[in-house]
C-alpha atoms as a PDB file:
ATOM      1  CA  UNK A   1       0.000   0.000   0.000  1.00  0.00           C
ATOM      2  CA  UNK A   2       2.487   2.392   0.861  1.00  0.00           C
ATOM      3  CA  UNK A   3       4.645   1.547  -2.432  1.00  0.00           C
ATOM      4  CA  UNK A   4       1.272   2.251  -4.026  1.00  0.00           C
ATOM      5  CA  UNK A   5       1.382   5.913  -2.298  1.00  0.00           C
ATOM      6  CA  UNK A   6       4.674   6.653  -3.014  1.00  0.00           C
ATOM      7  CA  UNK A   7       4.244   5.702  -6.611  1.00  0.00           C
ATOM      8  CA  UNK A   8       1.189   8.579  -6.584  1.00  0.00           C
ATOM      9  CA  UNK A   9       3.618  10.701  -4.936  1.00  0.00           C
ATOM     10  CA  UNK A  10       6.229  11.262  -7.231  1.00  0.00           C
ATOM     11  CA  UNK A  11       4.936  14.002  -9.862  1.00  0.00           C
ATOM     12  CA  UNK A  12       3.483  15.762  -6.676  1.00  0.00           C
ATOM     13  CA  UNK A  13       7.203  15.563  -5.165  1.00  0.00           C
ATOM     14  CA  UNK A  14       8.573  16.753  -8.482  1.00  0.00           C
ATOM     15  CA  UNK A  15       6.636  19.411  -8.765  1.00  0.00           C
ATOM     16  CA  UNK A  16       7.494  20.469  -5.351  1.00  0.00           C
ATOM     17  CA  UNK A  17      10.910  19.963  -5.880  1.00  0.00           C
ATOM     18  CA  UNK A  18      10.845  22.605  -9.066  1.00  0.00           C
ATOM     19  CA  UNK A  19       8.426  25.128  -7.492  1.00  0.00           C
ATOM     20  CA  UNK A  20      11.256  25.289  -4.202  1.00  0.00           C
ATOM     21  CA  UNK A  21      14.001  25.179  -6.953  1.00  0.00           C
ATOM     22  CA  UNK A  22      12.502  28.223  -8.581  1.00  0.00           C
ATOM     23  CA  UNK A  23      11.544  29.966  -5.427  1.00  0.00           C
ATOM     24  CA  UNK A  24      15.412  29.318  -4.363  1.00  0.00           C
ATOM     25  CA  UNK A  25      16.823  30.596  -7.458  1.00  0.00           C
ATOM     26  CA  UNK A  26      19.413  33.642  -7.657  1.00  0.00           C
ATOM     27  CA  UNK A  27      17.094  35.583 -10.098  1.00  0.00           C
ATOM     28  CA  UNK A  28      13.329  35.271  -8.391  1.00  0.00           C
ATOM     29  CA  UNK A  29      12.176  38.729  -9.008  1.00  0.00           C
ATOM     30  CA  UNK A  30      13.376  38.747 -12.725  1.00  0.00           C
ATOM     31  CA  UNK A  31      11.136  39.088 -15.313  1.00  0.00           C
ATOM     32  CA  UNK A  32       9.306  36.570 -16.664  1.00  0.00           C
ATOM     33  CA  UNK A  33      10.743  35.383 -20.655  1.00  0.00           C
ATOM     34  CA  UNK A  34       7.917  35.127 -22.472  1.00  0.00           C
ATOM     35  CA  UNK A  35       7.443  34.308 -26.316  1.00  0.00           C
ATOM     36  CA  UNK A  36       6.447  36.331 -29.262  1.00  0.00           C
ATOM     37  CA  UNK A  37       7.973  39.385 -29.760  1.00  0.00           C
ATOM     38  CA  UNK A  38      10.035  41.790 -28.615  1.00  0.00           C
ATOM     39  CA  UNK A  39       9.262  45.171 -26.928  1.00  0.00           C
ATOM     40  CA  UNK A  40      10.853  46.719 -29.582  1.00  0.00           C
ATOM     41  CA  UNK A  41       9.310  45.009 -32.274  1.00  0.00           C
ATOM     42  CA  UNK A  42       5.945  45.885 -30.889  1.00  0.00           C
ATOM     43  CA  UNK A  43       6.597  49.586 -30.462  1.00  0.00           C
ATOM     44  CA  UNK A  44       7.480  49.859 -34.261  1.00  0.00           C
ATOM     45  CA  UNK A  45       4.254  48.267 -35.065  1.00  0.00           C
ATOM     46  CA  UNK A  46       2.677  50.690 -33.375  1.00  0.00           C
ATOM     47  CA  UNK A  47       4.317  53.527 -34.965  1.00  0.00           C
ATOM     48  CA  UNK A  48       3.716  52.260 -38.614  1.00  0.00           C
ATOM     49  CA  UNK A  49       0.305  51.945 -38.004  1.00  0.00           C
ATOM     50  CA  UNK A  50       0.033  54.913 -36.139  1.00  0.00           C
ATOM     51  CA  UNK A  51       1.783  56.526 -39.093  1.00  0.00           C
ATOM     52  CA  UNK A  52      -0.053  54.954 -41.192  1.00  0.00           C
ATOM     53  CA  UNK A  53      -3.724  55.952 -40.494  1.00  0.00           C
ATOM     54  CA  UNK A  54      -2.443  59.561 -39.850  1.00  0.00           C
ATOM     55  CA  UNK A  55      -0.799  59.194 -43.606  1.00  0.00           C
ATOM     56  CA  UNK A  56      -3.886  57.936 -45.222  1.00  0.00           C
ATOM     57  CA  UNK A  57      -6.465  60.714 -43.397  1.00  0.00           C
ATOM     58  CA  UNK A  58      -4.165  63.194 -44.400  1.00  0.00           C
ATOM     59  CA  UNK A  59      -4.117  62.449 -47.545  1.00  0.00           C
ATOM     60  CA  UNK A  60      -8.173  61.416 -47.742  1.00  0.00           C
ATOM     61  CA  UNK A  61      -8.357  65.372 -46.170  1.00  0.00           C
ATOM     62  CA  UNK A  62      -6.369  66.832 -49.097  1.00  0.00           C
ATOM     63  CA  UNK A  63      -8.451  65.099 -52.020  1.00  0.00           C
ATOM     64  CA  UNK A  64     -11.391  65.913 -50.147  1.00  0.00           C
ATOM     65  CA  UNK A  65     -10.084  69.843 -50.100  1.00  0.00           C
ATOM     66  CA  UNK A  66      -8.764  69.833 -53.340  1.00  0.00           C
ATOM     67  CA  UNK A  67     -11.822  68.666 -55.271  1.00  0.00           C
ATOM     68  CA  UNK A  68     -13.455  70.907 -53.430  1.00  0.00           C
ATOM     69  CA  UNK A  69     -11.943  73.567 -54.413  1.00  0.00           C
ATOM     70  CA  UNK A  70     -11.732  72.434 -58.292  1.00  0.00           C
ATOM     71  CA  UNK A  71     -15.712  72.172 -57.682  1.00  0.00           C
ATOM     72  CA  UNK A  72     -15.471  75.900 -56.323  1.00  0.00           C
ATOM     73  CA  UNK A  73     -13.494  77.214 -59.275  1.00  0.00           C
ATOM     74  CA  UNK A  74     -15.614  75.700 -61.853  1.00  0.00           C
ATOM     75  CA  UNK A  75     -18.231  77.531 -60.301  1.00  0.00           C
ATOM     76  CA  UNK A  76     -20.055  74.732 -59.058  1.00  0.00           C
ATOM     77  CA  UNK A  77     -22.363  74.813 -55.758  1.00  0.00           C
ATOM     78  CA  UNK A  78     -22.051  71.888 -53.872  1.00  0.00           C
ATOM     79  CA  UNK A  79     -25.796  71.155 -53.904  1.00  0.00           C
ATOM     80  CA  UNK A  80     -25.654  71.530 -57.545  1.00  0.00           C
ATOM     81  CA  UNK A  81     -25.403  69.047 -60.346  1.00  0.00           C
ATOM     82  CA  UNK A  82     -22.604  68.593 -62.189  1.00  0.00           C
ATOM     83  CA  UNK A  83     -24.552  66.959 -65.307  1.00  0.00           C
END
């Protein structure tokens, strides 16, 4: 019976053993290393789409304001037909 137990017992005990050898460990409070990517990475992908979406409005805004003001010179109102 007790051969039995301490057959259970032994991924319990190994577990313990890692969680103490962790806990032990020179570097506890360090960060954790995580995958994917870097900080780094992620900040630039930020910025291009940040750059990005202010590119294309700004460039949506100065169509928008240049036919408008082709409209304007033609003599066009802007609740006017063109045809």
């Amino acid at each position: 019976m007790q051969v039995e137990m301490k057959e259970q017992m032994k991924p319990f005990e190994k577990g313990l053993h890692e969680v103490y050898q962790g806990l032990n460990s020179p570097d506890f409070d360090a960060p954790p290393e995580l995958e994917g990517n870097s900080l780094v990475q992620v900040n630039w992908a930020v910025f291009l789409i940040i750059v990005v979406v202010a590119g294309g409005t700004a460039v949506g805004w100065f169509c928008d304001l240049a036919g408008s003001s082709v409209r304007l010179a033609r003599g066009f109102n802007c609740r006017q037909e063109c045809c």
